[in-house]
Protein backbone atom coordinates (compact mmCIF):
# COMPACT_ATOMS: atom_id res chain seq x y z
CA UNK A 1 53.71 -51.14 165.98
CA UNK A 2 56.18 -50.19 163.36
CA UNK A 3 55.38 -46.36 163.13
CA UNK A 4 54.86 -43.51 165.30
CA UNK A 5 51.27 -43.01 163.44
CA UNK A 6 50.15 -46.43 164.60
CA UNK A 7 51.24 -45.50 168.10
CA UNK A 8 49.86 -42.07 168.55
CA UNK A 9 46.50 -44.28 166.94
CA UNK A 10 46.70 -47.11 169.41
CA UNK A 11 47.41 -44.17 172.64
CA UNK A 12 44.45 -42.51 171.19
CA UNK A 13 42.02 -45.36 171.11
CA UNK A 14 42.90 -45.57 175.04
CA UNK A 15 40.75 -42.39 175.09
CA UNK A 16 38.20 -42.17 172.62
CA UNK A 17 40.30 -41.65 169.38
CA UNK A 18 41.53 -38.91 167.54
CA UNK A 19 39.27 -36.72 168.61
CA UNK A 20 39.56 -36.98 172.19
CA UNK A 21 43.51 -37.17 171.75
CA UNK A 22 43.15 -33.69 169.89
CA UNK A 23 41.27 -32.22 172.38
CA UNK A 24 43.19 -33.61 175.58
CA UNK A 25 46.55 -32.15 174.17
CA UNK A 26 45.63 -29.14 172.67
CA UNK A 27 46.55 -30.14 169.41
CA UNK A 28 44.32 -29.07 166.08
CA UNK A 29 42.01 -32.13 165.25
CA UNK A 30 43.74 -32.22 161.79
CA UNK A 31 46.91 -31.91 162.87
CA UNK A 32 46.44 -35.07 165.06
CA UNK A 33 45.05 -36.81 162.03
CA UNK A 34 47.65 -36.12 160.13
CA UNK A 35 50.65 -37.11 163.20
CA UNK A 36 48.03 -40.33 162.62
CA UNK A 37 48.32 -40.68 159.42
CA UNK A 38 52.05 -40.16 159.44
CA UNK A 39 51.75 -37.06 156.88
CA UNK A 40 53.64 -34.79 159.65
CA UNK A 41 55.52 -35.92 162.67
CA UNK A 42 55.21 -33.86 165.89
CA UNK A 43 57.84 -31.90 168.27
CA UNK A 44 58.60 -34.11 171.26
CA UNK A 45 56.35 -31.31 173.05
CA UNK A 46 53.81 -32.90 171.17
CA UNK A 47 54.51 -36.75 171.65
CA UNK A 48 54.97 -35.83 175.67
CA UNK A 49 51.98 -34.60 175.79
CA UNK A 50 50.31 -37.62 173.60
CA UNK A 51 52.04 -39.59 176.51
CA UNK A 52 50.54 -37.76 178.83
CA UNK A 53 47.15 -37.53 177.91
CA UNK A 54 47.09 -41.37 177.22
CA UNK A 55 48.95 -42.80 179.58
CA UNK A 56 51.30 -44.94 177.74
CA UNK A 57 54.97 -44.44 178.39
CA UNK A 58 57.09 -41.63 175.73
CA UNK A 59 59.54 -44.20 174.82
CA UNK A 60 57.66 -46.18 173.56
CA UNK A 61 55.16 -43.49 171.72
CA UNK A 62 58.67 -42.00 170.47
CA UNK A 63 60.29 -45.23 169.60
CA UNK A 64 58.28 -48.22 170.04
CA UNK A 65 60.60 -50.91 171.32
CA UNK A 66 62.18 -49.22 174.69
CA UNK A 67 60.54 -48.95 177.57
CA UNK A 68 57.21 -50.77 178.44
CA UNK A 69 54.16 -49.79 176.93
CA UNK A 70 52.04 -48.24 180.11
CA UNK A 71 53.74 -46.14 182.09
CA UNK A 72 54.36 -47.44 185.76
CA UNK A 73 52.63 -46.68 188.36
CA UNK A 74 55.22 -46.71 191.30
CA UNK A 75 55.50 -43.63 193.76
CA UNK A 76 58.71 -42.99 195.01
CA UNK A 77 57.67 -42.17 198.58
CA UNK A 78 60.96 -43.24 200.38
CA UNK A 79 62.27 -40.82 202.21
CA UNK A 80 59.94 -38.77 201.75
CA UNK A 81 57.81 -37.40 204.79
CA UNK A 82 54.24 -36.03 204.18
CA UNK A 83 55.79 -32.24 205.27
CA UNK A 84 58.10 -32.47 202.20
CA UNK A 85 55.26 -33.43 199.78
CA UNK A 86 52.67 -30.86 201.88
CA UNK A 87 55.49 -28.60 200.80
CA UNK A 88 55.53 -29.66 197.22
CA UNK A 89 52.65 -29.25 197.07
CA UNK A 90 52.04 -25.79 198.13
CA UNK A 91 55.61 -24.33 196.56
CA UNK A 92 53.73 -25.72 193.20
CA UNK A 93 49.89 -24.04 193.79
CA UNK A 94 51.84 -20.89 195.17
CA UNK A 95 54.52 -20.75 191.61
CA UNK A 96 51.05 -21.00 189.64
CA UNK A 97 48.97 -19.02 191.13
CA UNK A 98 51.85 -15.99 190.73
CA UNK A 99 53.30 -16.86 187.56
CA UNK A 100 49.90 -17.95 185.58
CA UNK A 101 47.82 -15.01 183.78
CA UNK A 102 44.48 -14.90 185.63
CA UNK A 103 42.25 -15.91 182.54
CA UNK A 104 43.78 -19.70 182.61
CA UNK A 105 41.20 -22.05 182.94
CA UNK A 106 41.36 -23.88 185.85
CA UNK A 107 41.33 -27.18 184.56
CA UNK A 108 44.35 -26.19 182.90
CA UNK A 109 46.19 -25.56 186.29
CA UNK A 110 44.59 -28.59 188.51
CA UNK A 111 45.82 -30.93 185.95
CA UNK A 112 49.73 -29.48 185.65
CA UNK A 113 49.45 -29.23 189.35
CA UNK A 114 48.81 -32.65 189.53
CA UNK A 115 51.09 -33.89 186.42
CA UNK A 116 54.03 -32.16 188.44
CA UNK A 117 53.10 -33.14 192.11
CA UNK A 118 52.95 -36.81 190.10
CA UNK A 119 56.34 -36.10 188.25
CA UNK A 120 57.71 -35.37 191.76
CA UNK A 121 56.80 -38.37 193.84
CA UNK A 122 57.92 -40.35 191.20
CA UNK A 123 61.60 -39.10 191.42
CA UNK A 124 64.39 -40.77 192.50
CA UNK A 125 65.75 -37.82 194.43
CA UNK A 126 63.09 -35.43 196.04
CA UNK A 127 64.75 -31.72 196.11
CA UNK A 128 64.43 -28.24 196.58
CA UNK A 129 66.01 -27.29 193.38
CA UNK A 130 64.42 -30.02 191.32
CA UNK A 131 61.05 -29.04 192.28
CA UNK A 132 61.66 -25.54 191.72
CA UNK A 133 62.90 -26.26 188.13
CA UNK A 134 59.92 -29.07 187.36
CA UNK A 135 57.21 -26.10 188.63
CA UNK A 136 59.00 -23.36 186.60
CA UNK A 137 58.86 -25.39 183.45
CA UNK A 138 55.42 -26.26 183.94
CA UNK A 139 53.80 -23.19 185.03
CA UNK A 140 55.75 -21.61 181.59
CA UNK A 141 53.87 -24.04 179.64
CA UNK A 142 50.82 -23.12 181.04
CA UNK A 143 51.43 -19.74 179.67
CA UNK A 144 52.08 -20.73 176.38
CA UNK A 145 49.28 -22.65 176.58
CA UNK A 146 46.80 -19.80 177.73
CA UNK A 147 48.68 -17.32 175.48
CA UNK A 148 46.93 -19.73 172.15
């Protein structure tokens, strides 16, 4: 697909179109039409969260040539016991619950819960410090988020 319109049409047909798209990222529905339509282009934010939403991989959403089209699958679970992910786990609930203002919607938090828990697994290197940076970032954009 030659443009980014195409691709953010193709990632949304994985979900129900445009619509769905819109409403799964947070975006205005006539913004998305026009990322779509290739009148605007949107912030990386934006095509990161398209990727997300969709499941196909940001490189190729951003660029359309690297990277494969899905993103993979594969859990990085080596060397990793199930008291460091138990820990994970409950550093990234505990960050939320303190940093989040209490009229987020809760489907807002379960899903960047599980977005970061997934972000995590899938590391190469499963840290202390990386996990604390990964559940800072996120639990910031769930302010921004709730702030709209």
């Amino acid at each position: 697909m030659e443009n980014l319109g195409s691709r953010i049409r193709f990632a949304a047909d994985k979900i129900g179109g445009l619509d769905a798209l819109a409403k799964a990222t947070g975006v205005k529905r006539t913004t998305m039409f026009d990322y779509a339509a290739g009148r605007t282009e949107p912030k990386i934010s934006t095509v990161a969260g398209i990727s997300r939403a969709t499941g196909v991989s940001i490189s190729w959403l951003a660029v359309g040539t690297s990277g494969e089209l899905e993103k993979s699958p594969k859990v990085l679970t080596e060397g990793a016991s199930l008291e460091i992910v138990r820990k994970f786990a409950w550093n990234i609930a505990a960050t939320f619950w303190k940093e989040m203002p209490r009229r987020t919607k809760p489907e807002y938090v379960a899903d960047q819960f599980v977005e970061t828990l997934d972000f995590l697994l899938r590391r190469d290197e499963m840290n202390e410090d990386a996990a604390s940076e990964v559940i800072h970032f996120g639990a910031e954009r769930l302010k921004r988020r709730s702030e709209r």
